[in-house]
N, C-alpha and C. Protein backbone atom coordinates (compact mmCIF):
# COMPACT_ATOMS: atom_id res chain seq x y z
N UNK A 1 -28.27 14.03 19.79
CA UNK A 1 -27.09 14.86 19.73
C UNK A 1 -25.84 14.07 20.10
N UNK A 2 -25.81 13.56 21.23
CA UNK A 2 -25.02 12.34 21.75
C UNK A 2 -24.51 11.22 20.47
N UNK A 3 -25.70 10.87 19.67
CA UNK A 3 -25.41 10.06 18.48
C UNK A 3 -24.82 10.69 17.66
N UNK A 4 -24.76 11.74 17.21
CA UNK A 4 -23.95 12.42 16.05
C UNK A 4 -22.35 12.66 16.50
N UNK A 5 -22.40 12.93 17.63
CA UNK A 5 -20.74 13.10 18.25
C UNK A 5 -20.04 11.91 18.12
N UNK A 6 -20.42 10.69 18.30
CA UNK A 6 -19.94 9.55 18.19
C UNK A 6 -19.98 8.93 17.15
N UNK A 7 -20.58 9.43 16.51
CA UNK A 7 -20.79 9.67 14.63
C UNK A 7 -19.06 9.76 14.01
N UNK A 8 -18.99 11.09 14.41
CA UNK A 8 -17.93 11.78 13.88
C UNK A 8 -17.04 11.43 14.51
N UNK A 9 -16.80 11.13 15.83
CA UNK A 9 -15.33 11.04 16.14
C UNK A 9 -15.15 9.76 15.59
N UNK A 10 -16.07 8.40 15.67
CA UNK A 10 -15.44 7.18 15.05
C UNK A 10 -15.24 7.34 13.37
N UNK A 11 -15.89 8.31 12.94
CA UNK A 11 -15.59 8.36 11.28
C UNK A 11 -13.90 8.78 11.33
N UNK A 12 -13.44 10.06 12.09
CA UNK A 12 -12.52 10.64 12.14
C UNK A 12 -11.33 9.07 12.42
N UNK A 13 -11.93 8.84 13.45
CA UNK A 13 -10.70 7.82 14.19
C UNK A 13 -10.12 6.32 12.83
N UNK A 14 -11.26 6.42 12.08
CA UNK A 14 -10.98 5.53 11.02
C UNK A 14 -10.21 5.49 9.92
N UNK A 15 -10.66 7.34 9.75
CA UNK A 15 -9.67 7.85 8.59
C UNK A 15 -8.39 7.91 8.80
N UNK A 16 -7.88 7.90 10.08
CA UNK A 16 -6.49 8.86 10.39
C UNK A 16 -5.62 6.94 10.12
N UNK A 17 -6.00 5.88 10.27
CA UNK A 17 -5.40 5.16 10.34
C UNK A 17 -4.47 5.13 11.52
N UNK A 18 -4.83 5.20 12.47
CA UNK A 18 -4.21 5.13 14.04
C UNK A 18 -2.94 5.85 13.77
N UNK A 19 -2.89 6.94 13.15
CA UNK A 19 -1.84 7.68 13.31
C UNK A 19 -0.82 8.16 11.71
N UNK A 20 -1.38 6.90 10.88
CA UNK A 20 -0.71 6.88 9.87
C UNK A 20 -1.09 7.53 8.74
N UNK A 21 -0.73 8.34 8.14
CA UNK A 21 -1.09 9.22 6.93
C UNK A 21 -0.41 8.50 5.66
N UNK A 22 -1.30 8.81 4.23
CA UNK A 22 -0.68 7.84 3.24
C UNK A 22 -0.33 9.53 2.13
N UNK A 23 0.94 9.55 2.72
CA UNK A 23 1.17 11.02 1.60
C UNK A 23 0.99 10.59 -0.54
N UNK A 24 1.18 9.21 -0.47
CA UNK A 24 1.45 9.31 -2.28
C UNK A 24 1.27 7.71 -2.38
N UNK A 25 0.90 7.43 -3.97
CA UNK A 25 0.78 6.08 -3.96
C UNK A 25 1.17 6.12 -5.47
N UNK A 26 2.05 5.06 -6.01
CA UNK A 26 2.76 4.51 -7.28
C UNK A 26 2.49 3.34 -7.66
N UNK A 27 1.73 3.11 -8.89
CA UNK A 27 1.79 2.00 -9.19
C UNK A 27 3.31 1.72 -10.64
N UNK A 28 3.89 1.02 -10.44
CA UNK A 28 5.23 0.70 -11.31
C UNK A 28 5.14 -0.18 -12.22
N UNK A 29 5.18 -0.43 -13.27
CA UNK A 29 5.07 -0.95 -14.11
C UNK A 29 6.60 -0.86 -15.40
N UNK A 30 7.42 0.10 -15.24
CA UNK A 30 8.66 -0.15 -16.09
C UNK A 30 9.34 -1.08 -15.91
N UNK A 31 9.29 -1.74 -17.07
CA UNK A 31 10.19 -3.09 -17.24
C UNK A 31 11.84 -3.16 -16.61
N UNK A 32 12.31 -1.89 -16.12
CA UNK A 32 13.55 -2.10 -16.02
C UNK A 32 13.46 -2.12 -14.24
N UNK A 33 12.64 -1.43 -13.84
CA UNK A 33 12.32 -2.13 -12.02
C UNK A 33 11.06 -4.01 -11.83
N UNK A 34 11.10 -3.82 -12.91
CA UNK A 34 9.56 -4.89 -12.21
C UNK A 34 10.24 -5.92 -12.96
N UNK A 35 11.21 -6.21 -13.79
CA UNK A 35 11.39 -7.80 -14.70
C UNK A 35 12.36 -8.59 -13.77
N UNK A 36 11.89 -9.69 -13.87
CA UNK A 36 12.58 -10.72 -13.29
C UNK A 36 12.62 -12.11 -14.44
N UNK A 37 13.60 -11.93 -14.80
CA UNK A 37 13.46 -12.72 -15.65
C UNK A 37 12.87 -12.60 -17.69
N UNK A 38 12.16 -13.29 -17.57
CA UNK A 38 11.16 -12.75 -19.28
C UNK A 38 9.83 -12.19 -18.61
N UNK A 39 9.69 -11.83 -16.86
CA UNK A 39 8.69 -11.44 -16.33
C UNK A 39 8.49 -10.22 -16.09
N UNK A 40 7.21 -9.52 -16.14
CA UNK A 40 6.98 -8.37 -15.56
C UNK A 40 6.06 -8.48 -13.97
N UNK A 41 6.63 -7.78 -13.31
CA UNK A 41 6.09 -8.39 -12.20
C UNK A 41 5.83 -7.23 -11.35
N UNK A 42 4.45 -6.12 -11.81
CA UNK A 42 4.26 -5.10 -11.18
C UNK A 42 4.34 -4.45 -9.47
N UNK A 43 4.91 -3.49 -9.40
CA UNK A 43 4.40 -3.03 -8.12
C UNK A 43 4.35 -1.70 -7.45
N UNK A 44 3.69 -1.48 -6.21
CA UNK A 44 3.11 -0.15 -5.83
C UNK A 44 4.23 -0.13 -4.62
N UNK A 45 3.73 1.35 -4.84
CA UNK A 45 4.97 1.88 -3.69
C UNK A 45 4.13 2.94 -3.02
N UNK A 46 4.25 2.54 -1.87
CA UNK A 46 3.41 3.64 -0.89
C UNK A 46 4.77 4.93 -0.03
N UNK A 47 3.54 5.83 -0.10
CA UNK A 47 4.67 6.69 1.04
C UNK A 47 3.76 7.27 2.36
N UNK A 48 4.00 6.65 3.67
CA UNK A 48 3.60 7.10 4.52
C UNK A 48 4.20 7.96 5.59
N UNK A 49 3.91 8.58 6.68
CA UNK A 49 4.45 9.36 7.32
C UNK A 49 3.54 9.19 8.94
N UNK A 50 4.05 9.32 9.63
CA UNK A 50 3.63 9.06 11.43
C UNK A 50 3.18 10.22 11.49
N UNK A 51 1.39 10.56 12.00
CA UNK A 51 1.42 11.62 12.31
C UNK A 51 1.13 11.92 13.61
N UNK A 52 1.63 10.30 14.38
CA UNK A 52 0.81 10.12 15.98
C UNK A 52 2.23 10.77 16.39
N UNK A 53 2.32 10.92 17.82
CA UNK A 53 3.46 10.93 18.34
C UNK A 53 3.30 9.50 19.75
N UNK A 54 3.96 8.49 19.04
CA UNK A 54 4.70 7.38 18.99
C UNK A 54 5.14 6.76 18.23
N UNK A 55 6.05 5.87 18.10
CA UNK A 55 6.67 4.75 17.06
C UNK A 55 5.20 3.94 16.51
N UNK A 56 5.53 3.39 15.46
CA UNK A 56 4.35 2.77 14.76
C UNK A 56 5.13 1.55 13.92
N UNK A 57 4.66 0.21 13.95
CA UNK A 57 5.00 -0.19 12.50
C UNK A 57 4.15 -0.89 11.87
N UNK A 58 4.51 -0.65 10.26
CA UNK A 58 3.45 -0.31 9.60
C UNK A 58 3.98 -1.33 8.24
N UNK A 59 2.74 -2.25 7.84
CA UNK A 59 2.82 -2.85 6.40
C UNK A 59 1.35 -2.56 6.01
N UNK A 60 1.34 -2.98 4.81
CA UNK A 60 0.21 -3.55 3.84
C UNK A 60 0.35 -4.55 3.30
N UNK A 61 -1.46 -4.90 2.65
CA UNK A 61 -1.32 -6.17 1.72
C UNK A 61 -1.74 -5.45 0.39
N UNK A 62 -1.73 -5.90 -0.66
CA UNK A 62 -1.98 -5.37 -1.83
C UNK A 62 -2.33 -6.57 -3.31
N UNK A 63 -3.46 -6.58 -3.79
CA UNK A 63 -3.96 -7.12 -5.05
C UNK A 63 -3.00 -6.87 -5.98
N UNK A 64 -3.45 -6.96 -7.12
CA UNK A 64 -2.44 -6.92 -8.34
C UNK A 64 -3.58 -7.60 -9.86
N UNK A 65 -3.72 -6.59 -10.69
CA UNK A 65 -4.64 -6.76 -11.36
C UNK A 65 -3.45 -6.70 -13.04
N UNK A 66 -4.29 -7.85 -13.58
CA UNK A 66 -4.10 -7.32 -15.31
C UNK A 66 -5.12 -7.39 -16.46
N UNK A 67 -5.54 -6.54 -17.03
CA UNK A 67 -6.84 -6.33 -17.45
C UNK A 67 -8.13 -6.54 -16.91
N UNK A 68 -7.93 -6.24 -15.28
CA UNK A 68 -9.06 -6.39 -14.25
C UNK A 68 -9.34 -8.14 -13.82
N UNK A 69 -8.06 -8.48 -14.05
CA UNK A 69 -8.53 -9.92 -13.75
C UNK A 69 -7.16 -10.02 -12.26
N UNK A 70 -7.53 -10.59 -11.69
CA UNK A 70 -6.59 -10.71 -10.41
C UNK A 70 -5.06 -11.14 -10.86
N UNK A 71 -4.22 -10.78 -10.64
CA UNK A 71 -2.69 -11.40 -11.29
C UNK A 71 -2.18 -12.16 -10.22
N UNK A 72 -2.33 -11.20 -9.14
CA UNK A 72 -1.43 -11.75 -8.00
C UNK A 72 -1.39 -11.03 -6.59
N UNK A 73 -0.31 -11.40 -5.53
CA UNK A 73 -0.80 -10.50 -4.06
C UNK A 73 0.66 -10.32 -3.76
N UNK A 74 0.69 -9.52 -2.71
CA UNK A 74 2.04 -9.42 -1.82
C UNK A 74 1.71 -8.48 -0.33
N UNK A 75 2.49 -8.92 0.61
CA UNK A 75 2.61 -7.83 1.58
C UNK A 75 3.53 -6.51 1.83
N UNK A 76 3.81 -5.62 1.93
CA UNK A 76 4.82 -4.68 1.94
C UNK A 76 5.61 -5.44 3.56
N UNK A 77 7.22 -5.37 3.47
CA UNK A 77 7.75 -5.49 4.69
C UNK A 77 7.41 -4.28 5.65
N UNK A 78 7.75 -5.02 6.91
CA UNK A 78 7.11 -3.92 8.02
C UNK A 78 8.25 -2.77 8.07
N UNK A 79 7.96 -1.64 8.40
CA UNK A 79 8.64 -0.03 8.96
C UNK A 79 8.72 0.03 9.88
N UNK A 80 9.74 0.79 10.84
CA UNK A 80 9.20 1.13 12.03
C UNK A 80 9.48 2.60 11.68
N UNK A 81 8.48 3.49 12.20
CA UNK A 81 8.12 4.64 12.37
C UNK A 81 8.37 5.82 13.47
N UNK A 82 9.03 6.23 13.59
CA UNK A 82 9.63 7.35 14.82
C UNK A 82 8.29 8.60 14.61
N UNK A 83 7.70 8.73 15.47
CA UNK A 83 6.89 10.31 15.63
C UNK A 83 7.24 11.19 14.28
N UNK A 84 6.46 11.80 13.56
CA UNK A 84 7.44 12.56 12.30
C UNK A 84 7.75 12.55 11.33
N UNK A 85 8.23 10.70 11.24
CA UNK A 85 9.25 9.83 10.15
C UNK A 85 8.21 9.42 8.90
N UNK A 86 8.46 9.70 7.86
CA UNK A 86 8.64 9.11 6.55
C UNK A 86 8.89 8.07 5.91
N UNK A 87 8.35 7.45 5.44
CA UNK A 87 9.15 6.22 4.80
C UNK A 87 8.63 5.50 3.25
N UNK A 88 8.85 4.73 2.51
CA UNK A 88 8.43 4.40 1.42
C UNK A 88 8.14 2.70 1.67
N UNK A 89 7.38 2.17 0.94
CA UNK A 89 6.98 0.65 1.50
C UNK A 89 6.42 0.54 -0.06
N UNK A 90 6.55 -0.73 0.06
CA UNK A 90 6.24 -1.11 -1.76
C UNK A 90 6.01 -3.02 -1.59
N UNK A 91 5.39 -3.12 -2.42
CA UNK A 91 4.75 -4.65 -2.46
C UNK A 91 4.77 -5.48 -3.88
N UNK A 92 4.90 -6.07 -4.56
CA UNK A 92 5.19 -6.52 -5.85
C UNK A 92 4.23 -7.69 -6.02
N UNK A 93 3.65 -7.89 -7.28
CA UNK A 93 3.12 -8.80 -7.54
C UNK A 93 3.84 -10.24 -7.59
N UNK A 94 3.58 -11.21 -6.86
CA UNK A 94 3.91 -12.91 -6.98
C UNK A 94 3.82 -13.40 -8.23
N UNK A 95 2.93 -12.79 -9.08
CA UNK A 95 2.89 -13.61 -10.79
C UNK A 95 3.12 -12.05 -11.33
N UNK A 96 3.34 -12.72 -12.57
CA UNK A 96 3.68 -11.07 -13.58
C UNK A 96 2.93 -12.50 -15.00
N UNK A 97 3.24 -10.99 -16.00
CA UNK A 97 3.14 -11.65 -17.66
C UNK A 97 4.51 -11.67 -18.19
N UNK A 98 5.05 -12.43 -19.49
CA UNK A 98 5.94 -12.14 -20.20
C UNK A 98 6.21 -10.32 -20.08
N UNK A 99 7.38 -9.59 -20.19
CA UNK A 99 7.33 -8.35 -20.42
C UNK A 99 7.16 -7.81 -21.84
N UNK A 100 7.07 -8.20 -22.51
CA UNK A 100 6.44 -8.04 -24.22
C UNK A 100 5.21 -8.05 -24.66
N UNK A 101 4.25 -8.40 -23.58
CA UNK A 101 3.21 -8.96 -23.71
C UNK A 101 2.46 -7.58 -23.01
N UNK A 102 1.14 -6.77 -23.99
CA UNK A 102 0.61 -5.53 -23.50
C UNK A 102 -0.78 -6.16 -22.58
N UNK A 103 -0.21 -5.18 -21.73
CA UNK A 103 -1.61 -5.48 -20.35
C UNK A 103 -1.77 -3.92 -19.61
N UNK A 104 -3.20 -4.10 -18.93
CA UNK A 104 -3.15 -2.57 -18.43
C UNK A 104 -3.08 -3.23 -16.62
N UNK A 105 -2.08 -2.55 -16.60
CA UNK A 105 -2.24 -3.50 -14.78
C UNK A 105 -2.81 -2.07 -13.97
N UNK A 106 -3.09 -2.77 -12.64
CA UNK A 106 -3.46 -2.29 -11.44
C UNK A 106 -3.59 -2.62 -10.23
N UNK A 107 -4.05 -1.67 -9.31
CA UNK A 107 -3.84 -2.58 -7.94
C UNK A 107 -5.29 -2.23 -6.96
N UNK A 108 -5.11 -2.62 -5.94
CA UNK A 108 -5.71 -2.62 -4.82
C UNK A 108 -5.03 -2.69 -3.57
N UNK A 109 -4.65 -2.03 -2.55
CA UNK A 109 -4.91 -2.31 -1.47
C UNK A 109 -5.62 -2.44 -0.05
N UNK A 110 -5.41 -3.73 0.01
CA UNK A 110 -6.90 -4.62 0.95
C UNK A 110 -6.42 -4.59 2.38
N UNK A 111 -5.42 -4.08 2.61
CA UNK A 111 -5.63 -3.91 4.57
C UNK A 111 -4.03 -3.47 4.68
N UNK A 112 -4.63 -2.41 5.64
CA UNK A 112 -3.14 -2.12 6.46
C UNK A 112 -3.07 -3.00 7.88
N UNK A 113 -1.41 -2.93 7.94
CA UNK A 113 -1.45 -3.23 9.44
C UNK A 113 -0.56 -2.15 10.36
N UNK A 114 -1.43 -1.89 11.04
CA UNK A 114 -0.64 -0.32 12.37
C UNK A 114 -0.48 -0.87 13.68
N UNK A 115 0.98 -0.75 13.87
CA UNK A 115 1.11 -1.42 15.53
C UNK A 115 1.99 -0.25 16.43
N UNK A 116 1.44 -0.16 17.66
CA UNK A 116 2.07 0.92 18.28
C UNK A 116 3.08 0.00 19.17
């Protein structure tokens, strides 16, 4: 019985992300935010929100796929987070393709970081 309680609260404690909730996730791909250049250079935009009550700050790292083949990586810059607060965080791929050039992109993200 003892084992199942400790079951659940560490499942619980994992999900919550020490406080941080991930309300929405965007992956971007229109040429008129992502080109740099003759490049397309995808990226995701997260929206999180504090649901601890303390300050938090908060990045990610994030993959970057084009036709399931790895493209590229980035980190989101860090937030700081007030009890409550909202914010948007976004990460862009390091390589892109020509923007003329059809690809189905995508992403991954591979680790948050939460600091109180």
């Amino acid at each position: 019985m003892v084992i199942a309680i400790i079951i659940i609260i560490a499942v619980s404690l994992g999900n919550s992300m020490n406080g941080i909730e991930i309300v929405g996730e965007q992956l971007v791909t229109d040429p008129y935010y992502t080109t740099i250049g003759d490049y397309l250079y995808p990226i995701v935009v997260v929206k999180v929100k504090n649901t601890s009550n303390t300050t938090k700050k908060v990045s990610f790292e994030a993959n970057f796929y084009a036709d399931g083949n790895l493209l590229g990586s980035d980190q989101a810059s860090y937030v700081t987070l007030a009890p409550g607060d909202e914010a948007f965080l976004h990460a862009q791929s390091d390589r892109g393709y020509r923007m003329w050039s059809s690809h189905e992109y995508s992403y991954k993200i591979t680790k948050w970081h939460v600091y109180s």
